[in-house]
C-alpha atoms as a PDB file:
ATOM      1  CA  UNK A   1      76.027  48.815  99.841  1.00  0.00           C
ATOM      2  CA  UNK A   2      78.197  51.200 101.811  1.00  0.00           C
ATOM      3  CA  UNK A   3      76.385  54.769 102.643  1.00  0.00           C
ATOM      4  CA  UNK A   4      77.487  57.529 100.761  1.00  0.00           C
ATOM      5  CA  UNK A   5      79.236  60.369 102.949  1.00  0.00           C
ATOM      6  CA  UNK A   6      77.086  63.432 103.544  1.00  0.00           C
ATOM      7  CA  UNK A   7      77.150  66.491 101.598  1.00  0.00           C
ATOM      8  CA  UNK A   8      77.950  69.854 103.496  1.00  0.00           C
ATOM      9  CA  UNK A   9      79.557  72.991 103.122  1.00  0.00           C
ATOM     10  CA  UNK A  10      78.500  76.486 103.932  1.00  0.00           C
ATOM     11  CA  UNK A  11      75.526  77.840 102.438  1.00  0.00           C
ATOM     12  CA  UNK A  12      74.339  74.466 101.607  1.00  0.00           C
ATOM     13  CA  UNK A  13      70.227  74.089 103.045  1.00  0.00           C
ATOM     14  CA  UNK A  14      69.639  71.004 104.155  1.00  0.00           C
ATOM     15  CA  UNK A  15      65.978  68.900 105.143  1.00  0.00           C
ATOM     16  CA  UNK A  16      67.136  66.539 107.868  1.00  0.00           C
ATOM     17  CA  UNK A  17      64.896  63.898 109.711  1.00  0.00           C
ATOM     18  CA  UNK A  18      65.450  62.432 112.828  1.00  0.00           C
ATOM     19  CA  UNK A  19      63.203  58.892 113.972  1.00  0.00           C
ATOM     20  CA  UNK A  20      63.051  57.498 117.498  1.00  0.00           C
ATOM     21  CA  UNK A  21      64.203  53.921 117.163  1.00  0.00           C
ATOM     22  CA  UNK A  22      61.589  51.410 116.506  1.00  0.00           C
ATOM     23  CA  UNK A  23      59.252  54.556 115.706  1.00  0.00           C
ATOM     24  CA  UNK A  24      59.074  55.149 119.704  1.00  0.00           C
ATOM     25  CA  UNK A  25      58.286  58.479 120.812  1.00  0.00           C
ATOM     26  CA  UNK A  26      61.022  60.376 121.347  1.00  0.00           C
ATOM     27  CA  UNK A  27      59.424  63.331 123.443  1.00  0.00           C
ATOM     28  CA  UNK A  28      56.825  62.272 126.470  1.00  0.00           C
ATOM     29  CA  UNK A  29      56.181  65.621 127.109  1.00  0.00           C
ATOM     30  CA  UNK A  30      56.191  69.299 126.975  1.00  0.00           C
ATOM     31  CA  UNK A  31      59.464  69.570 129.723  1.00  0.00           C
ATOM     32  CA  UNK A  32      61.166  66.769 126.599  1.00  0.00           C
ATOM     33  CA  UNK A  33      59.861  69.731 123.810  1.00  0.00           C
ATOM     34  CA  UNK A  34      61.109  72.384 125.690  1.00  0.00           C
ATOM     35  CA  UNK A  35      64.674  70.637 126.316  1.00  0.00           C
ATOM     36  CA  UNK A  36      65.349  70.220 122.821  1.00  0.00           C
ATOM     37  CA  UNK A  37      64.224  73.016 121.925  1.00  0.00           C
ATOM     38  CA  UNK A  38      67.058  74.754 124.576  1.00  0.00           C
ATOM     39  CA  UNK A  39      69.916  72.676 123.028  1.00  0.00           C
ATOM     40  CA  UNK A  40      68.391  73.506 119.038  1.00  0.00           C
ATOM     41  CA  UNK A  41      68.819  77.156 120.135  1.00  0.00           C
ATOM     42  CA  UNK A  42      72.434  76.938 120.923  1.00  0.00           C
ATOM     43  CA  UNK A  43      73.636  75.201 117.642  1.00  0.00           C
ATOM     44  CA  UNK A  44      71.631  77.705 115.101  1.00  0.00           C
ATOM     45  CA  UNK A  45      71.476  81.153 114.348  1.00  0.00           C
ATOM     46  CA  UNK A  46      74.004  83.610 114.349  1.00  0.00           C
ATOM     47  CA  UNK A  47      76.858  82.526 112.713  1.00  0.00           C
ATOM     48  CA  UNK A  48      75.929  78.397 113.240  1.00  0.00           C
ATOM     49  CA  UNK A  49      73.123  77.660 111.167  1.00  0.00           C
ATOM     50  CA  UNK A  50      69.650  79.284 109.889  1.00  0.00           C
ATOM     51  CA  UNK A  51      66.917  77.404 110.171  1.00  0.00           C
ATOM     52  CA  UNK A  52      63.815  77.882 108.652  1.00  0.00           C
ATOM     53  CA  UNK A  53      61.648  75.214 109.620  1.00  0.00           C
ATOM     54  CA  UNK A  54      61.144  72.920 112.386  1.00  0.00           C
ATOM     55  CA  UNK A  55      58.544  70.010 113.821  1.00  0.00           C
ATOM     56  CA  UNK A  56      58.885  68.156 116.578  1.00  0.00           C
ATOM     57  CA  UNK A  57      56.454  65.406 116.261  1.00  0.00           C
ATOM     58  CA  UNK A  58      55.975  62.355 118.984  1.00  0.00           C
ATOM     59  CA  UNK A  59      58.451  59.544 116.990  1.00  0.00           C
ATOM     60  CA  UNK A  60      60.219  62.256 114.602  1.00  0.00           C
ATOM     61  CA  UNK A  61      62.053  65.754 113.943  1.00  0.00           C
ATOM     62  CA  UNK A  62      61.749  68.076 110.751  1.00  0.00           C
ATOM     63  CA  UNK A  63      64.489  70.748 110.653  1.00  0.00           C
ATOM     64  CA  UNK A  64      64.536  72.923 107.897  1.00  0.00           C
ATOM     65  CA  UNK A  65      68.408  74.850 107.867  1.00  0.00           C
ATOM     66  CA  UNK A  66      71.307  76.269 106.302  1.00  0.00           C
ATOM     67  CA  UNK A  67      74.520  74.989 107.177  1.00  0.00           C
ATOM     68  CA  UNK A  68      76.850  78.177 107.927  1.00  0.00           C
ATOM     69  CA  UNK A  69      80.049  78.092 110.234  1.00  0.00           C
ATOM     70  CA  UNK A  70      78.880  75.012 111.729  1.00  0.00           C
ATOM     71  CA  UNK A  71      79.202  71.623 109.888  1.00  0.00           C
ATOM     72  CA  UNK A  72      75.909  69.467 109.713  1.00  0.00           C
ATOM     73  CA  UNK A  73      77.577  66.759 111.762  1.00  0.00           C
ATOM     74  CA  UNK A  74      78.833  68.702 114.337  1.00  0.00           C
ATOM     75  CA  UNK A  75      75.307  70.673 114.989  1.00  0.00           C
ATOM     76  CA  UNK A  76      73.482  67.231 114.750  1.00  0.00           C
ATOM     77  CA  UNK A  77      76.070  65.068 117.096  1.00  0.00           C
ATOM     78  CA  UNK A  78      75.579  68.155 119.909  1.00  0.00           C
ATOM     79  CA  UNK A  79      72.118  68.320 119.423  1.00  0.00           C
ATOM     80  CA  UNK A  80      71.273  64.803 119.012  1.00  0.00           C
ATOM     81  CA  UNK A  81      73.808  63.214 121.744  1.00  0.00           C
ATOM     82  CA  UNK A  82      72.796  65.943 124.955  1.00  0.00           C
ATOM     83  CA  UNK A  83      69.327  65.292 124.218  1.00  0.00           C
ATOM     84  CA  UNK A  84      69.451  61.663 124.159  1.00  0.00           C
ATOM     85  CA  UNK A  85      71.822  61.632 127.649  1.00  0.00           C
ATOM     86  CA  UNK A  86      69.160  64.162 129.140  1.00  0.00           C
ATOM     87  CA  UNK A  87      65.938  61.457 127.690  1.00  0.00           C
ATOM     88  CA  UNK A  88      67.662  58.370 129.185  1.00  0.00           C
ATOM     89  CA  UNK A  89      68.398  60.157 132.675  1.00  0.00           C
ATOM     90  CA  UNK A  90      65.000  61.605 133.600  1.00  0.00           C
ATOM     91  CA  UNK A  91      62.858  58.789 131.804  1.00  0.00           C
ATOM     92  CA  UNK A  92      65.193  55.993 133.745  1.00  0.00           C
ATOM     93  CA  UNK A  93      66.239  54.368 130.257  1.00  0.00           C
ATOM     94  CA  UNK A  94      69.626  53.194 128.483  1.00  0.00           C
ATOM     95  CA  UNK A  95      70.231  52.213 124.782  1.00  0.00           C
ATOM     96  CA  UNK A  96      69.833  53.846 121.394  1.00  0.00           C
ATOM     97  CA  UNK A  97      66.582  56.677 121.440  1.00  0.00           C
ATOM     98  CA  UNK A  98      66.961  57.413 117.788  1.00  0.00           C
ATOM     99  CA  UNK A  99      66.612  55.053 114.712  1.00  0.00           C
ATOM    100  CA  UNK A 100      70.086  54.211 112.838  1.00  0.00           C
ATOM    101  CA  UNK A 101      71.439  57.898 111.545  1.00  0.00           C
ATOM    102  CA  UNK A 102      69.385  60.835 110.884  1.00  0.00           C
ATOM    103  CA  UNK A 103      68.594  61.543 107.411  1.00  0.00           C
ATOM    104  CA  UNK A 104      69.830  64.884 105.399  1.00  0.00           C
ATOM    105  CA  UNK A 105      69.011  65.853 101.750  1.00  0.00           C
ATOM    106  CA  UNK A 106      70.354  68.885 100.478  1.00  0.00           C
ATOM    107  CA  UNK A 107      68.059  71.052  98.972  1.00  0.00           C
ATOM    108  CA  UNK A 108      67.417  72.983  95.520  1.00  0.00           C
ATOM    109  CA  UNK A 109      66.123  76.170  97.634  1.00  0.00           C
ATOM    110  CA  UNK A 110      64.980  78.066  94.563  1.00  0.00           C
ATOM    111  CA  UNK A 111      62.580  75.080  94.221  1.00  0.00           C
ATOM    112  CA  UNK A 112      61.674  73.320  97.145  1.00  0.00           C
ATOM    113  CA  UNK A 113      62.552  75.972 100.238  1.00  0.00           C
ATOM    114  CA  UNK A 114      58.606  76.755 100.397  1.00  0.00           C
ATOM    115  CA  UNK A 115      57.627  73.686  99.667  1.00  0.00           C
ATOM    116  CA  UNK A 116      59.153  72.118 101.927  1.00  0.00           C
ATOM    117  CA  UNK A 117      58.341  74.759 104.919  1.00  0.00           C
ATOM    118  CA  UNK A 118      55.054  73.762 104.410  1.00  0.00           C
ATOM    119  CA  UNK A 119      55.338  70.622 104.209  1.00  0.00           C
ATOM    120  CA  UNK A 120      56.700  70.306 107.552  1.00  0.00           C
ATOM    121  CA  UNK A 121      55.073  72.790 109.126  1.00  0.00           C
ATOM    122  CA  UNK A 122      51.642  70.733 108.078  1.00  0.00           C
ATOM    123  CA  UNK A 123      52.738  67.801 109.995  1.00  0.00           C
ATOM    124  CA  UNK A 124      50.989  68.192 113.568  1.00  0.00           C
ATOM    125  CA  UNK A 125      47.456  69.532 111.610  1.00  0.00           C
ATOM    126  CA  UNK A 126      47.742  66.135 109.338  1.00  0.00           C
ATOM    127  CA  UNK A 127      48.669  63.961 112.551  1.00  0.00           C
ATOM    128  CA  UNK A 128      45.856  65.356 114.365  1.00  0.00           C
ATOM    129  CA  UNK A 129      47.964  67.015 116.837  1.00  0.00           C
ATOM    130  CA  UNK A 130      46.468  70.537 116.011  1.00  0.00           C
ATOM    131  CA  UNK A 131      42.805  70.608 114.507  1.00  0.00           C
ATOM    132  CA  UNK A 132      43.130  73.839 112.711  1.00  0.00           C
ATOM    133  CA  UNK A 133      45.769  76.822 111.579  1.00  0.00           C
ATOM    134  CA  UNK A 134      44.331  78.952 113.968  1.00  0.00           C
ATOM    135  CA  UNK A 135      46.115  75.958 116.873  1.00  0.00           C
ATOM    136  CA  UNK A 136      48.890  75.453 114.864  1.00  0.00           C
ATOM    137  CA  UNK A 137      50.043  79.023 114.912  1.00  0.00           C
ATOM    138  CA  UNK A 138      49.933  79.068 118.609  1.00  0.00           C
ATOM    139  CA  UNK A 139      51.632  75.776 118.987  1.00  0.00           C
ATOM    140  CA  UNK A 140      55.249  76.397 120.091  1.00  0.00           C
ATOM    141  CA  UNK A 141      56.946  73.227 119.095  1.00  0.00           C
ATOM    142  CA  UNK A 142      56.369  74.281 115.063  1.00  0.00           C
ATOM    143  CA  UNK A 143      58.198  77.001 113.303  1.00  0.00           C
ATOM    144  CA  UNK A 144      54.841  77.838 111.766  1.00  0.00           C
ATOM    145  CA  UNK A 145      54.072  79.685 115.145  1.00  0.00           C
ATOM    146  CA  UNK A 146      57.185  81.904 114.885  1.00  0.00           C
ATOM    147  CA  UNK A 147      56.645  82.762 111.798  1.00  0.00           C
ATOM    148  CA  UNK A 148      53.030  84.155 112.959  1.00  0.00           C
ATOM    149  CA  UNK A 149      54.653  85.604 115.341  1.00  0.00           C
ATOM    150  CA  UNK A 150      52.681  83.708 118.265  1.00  0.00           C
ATOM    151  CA  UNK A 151      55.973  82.943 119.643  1.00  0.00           C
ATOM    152  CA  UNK A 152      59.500  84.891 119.729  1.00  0.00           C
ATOM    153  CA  UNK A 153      62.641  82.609 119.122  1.00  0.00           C
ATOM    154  CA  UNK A 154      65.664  84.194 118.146  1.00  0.00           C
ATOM    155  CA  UNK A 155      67.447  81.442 117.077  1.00  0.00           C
ATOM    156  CA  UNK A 156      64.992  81.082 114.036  1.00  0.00           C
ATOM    157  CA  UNK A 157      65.630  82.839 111.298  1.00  0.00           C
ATOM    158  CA  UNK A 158      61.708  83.938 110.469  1.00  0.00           C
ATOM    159  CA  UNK A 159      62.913  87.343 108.097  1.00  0.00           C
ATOM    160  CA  UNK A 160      64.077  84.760 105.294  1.00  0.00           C
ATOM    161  CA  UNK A 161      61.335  82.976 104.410  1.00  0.00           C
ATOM    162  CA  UNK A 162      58.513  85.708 105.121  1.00  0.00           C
ATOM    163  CA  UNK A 163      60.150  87.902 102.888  1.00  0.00           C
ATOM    164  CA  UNK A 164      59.514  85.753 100.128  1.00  0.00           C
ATOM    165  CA  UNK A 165      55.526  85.955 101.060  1.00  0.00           C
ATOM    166  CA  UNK A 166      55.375  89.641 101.185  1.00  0.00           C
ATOM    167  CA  UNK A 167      57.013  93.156 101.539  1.00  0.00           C
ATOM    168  CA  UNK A 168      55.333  93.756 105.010  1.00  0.00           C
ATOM    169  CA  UNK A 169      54.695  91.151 108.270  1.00  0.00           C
ATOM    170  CA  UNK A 170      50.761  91.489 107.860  1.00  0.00           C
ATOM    171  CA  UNK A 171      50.915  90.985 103.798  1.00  0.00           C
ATOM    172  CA  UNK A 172      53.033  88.343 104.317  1.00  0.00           C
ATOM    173  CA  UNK A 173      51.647  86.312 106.526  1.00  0.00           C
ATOM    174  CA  UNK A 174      48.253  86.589 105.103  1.00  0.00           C
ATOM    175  CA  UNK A 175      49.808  84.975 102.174  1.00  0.00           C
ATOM    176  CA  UNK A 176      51.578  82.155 104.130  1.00  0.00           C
ATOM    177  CA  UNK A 177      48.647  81.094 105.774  1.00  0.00           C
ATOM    178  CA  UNK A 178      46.621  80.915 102.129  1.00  0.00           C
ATOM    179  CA  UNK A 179      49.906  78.949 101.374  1.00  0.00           C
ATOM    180  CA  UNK A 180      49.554  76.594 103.989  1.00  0.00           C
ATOM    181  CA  UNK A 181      45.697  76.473 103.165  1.00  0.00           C
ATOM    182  CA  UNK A 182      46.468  75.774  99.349  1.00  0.00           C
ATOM    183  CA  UNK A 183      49.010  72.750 100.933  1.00  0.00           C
ATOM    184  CA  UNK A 184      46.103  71.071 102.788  1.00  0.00           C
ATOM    185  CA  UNK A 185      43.796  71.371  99.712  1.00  0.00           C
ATOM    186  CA  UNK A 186      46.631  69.810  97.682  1.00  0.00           C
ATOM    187  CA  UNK A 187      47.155  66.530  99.983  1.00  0.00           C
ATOM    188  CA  UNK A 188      50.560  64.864 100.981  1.00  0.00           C
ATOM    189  CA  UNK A 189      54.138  65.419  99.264  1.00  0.00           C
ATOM    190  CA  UNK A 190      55.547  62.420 100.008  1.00  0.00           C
ATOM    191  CA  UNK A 191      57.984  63.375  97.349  1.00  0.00           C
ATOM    192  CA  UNK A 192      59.643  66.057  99.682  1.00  0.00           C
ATOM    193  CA  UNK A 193      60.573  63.812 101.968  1.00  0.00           C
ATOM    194  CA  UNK A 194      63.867  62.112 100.143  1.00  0.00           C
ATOM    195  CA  UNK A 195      66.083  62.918  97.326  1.00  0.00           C
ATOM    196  CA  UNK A 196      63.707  64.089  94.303  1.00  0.00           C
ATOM    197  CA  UNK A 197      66.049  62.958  91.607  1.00  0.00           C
ATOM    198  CA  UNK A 198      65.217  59.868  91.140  1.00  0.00           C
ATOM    199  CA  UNK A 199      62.127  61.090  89.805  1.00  0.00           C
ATOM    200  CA  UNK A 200      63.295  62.834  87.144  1.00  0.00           C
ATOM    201  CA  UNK A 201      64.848  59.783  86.168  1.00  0.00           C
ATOM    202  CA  UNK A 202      61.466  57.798  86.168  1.00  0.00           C
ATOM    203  CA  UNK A 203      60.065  60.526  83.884  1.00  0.00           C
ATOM    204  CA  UNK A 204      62.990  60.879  81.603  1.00  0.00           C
ATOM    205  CA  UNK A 205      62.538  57.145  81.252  1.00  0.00           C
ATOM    206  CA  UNK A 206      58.919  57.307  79.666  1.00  0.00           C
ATOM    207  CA  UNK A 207      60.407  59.466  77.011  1.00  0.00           C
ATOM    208  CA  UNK A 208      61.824  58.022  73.682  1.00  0.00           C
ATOM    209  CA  UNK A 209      64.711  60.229  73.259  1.00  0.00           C
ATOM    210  CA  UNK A 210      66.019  59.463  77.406  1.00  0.00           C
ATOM    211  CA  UNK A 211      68.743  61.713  78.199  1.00  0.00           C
ATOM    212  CA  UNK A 212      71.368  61.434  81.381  1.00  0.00           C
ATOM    213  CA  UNK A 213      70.494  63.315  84.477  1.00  0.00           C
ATOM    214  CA  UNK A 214      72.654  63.522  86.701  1.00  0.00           C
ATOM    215  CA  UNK A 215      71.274  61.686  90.685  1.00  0.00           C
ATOM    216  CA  UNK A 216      72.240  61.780  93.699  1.00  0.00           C
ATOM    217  CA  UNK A 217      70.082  59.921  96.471  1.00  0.00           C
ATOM    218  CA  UNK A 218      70.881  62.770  98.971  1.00  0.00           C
ATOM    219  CA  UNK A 219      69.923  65.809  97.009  1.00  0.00           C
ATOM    220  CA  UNK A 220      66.704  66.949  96.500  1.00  0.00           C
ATOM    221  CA  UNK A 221      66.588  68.977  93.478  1.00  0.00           C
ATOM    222  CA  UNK A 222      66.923  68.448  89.724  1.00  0.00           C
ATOM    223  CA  UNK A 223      69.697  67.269  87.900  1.00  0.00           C
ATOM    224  CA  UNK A 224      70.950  70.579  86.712  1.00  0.00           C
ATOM    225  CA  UNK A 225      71.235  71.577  90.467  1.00  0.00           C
ATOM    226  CA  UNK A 226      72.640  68.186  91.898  1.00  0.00           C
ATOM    227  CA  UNK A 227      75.535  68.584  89.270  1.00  0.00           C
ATOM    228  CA  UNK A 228      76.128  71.941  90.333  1.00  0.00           C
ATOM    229  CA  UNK A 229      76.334  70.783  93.856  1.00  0.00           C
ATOM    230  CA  UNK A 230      78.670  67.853  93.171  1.00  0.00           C
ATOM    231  CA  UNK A 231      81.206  69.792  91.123  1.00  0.00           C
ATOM    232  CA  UNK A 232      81.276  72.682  93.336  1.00  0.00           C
ATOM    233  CA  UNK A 233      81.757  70.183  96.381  1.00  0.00           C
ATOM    234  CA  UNK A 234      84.617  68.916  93.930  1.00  0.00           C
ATOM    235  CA  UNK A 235      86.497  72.175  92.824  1.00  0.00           C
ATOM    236  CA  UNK A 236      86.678  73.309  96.471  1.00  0.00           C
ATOM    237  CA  UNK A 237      88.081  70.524  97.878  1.00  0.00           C
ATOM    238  CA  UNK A 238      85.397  69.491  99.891  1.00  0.00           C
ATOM    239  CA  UNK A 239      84.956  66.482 101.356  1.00  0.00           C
ATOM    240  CA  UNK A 240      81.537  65.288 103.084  1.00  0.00           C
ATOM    241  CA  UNK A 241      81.325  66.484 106.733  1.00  0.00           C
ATOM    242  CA  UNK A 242      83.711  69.425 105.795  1.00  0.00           C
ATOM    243  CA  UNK A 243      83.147  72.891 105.504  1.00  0.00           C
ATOM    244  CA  UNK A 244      85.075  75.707 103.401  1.00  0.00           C
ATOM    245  CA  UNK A 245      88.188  76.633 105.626  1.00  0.00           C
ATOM    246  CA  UNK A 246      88.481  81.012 105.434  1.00  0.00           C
ATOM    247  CA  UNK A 247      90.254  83.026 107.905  1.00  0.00           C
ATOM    248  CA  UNK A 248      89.709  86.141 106.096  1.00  0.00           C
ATOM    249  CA  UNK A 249      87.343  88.538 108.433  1.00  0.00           C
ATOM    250  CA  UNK A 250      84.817  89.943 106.822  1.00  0.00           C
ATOM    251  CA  UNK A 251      86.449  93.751 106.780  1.00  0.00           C
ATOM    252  CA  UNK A 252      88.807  92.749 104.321  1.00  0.00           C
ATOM    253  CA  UNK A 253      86.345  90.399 102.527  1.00  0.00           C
ATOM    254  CA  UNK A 254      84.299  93.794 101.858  1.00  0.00           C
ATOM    255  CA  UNK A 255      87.830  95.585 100.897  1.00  0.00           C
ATOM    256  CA  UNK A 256      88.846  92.840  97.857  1.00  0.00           C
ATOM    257  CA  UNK A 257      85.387  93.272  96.849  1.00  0.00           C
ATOM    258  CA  UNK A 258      85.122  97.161  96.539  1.00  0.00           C
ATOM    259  CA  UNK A 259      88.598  96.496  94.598  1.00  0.00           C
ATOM    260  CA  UNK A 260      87.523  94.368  92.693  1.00  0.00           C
ATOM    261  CA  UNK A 261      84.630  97.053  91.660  1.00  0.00           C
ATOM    262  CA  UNK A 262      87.226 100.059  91.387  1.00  0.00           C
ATOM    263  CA  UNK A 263      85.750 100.791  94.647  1.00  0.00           C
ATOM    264  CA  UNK A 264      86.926 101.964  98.494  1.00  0.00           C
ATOM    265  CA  UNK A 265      84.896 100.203 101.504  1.00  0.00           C
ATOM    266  CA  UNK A 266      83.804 103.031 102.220  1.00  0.00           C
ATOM    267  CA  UNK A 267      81.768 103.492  99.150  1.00  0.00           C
ATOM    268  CA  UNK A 268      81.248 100.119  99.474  1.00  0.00           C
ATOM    269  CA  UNK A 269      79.266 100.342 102.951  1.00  0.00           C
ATOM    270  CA  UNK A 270      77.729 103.720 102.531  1.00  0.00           C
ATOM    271  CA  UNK A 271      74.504 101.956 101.712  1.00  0.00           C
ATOM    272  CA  UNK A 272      73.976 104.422  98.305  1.00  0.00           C
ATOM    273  CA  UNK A 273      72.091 102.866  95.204  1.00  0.00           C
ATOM    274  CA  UNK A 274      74.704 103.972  92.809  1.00  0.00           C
ATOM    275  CA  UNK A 275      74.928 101.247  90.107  1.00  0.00           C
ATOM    276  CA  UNK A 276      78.430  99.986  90.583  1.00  0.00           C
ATOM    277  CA  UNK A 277      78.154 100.146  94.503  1.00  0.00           C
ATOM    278  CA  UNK A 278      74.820  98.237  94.123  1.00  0.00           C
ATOM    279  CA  UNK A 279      76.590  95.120  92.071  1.00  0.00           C
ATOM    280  CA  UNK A 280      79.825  94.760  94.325  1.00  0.00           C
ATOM    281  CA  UNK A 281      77.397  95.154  97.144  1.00  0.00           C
ATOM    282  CA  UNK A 282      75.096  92.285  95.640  1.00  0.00           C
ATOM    283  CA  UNK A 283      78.380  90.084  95.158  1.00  0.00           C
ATOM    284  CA  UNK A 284      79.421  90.602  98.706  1.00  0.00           C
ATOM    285  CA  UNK A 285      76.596  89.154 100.476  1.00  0.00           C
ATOM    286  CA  UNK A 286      76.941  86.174  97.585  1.00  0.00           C
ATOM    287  CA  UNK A 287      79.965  85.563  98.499  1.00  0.00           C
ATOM    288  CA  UNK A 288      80.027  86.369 102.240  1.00  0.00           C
ATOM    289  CA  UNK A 289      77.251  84.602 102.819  1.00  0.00           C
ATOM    290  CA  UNK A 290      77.027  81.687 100.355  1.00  0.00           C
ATOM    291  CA  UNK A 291      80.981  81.054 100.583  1.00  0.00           C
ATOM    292  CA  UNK A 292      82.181  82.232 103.544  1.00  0.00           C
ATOM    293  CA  UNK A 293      79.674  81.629 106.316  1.00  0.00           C
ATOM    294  CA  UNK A 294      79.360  85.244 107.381  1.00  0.00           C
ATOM    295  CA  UNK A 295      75.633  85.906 108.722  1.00  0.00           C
ATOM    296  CA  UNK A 296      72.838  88.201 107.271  1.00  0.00           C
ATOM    297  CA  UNK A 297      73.164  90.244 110.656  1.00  0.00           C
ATOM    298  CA  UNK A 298      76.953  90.812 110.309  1.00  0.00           C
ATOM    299  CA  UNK A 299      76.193  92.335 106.477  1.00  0.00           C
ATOM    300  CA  UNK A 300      73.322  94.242 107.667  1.00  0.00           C
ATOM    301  CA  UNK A 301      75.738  95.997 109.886  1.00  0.00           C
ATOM    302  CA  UNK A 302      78.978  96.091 107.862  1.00  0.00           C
ATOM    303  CA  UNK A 303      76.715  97.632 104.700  1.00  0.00           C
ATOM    304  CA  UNK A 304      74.243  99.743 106.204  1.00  0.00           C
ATOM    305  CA  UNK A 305      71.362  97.659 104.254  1.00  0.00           C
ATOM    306  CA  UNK A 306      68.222  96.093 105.937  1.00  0.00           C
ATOM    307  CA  UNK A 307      68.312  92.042 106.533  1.00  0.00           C
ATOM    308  CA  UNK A 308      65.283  92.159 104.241  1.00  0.00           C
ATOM    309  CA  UNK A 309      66.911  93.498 101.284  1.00  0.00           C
ATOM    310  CA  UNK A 310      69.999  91.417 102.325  1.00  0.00           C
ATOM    311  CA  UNK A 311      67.375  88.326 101.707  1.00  0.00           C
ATOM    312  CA  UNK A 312      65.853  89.782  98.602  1.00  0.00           C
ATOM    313  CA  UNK A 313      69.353  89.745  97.271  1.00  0.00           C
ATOM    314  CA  UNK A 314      70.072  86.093  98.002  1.00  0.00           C
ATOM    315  CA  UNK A 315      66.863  85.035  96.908  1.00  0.00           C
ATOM    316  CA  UNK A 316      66.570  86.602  93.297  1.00  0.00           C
ATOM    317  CA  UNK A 317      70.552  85.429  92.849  1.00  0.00           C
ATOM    318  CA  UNK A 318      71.723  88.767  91.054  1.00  0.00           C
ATOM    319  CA  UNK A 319      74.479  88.463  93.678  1.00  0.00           C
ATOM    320  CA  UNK A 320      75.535  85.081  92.139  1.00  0.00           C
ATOM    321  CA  UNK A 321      75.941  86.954  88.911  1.00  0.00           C
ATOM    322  CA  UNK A 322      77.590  90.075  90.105  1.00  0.00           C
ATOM    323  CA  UNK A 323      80.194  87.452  92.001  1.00  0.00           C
ATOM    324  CA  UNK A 324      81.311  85.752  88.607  1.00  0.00           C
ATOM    325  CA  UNK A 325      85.317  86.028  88.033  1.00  0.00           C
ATOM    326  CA  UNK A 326      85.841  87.320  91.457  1.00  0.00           C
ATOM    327  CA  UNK A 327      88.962  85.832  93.283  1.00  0.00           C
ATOM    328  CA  UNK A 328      89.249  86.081  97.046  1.00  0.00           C
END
């Protein structure tokens, strides 16, 4: 059976996994880390992607991220490619160093973002590789360490996911780390590691009255959310591999808005709670951000709101709402 195109377009998060062929390691040792961690930098944050969590185990990646101005494809063929060139050339080897193509499932965030930043932040404790969260959270080749703040990369975007833990760095990562505690206690999620609709299905199944959920191998989310997915790939034209094409900068982006709102930019970006401002604000960053491909940092700026509150919006989906009706 032919493989289905991926799915991509900006704002789209995506759990990719990348094998060493034959399960061969695929780093020897901390110089190989190090490398790819140098190339990861330059194809996320800013305006590329965001990720939120990465492992880089012996035999196999984890990266946790949120497609943005940059096309999966494009940030996984740069990343991927150098880093096997720079392998083969100081380890005196030729051929294939990773296993067929990587994998990508795109990801119900509401549901899974957490779940799965756990999840693949546990993998070096359940491997052995670390003995306890105390080592993990000083072991650089983990997100789980930046988001203790035991290491500083600025490529990873930590603000997104500690927000959701707590209003302050200390509150919130007390809670992640009873998070991560709670994981271990729980076992494996095997389920996290593939599409999860095909579960639902199973379930349905067992039921007398079986209904049609909609499935998609390379989603991870339920069917509600993989049809959403598929028909907005659909009404936007958007092929697998491709990306939302917008030359519009972001200054007029905010002016259509305000508009839109009986608003002037102005008002718009003078960073007041007054109830109208609030919703077109709220819709901006939706659709800035979620359409567009413009970054929290840009909107922090053009605004005058925080990055957290710019995540608190995202997150509770109130600029979703607000956005309804609006043409660009």
């Amino acid at each position: 059976m032919p493989r289905k195109p991926r799915l991509d377009a900006p704002g789209l998060v995506h759990h990719v996994i990348v094998r060493g062929i034959e399960k061969r390691d695929i780093f020897l040792d901390n110089a190989d880390r190090y490398d790819f961690l140098n190339r990861l930098s330059k194809v996320v944050g800013l305006k590329n992607n965001q990720l939120y969590a990465f492992v880089l185990m012996p035999n196999h990646i984890h990266l946790l991220m949120r497609t943005l101005a940059l096309p999966l494809p494009s940030c996984m063929r740069r990343l991927l490619t150098g880093y096997a060139i720079y392998f083969n050339r100081r380890h005196k080897r030729c051929g294939h160093l990773f296993q067929n193509r990587y994998k990508s499932f795109v990801v119900d965030e509401q549901t899974y973002l957490l779940e799965l930043i756990r999840y693949i932040h546990l993998n070096p404790l359940r491997a052995g590789i670390c003995e306890d969260l105390g080592a993990l959270a000083k072991w650089p080749f983990s997100g789980h360490a930046a988001l203790m703040g035991r290491v500083a990369y600025p490529w990873f975007e930590m603000m997104y996911p500690l927000v959701l833990f707590g209003s302050s760095y200390a509150s919130a990562r007390k809670n992640l780390v009873r998070f991560m505690l709670d994981g271990l206690a729980k076992g494996r999620r095997d389920d996290l590691v593939g599409g999860g609709l095909k579960r639902s299905l199973t379930a349905l199944a067992s039921h007398e009255h079986t209904q049609m959920v909609v499935y998609d191998e390379r989603i991870l989310g339920c069917g509600e959310f993989a049809e959403a997915v598929l028909i907005a790939l659909e009404q936007n034209n958007i092929s697998a591999s491709s990306k939302i094409s917008s030359e519009i900068p972001l200054d007029k982006l905010i002016e259509r808005i305000a508009a839109h709102f009986d608003l002037t930019s102005h008002e718009l970006c003078s960073g007041t709670r007054r109830r109208t401002v609030v919703k077109a604000r709220s819709a901006a960053i939706w659709i800035g951000i979620k359409k567009y491909g413009f970054s929290a940092n840009e909107f922090s700026e053009a605004l005058s709101i925080s990055r957290t509150r710019i995540y608190e919006i995202l997150n509770s989906g109130r600029g979703k709402k607000e956005s309804d009706g609006i043409e660009i």
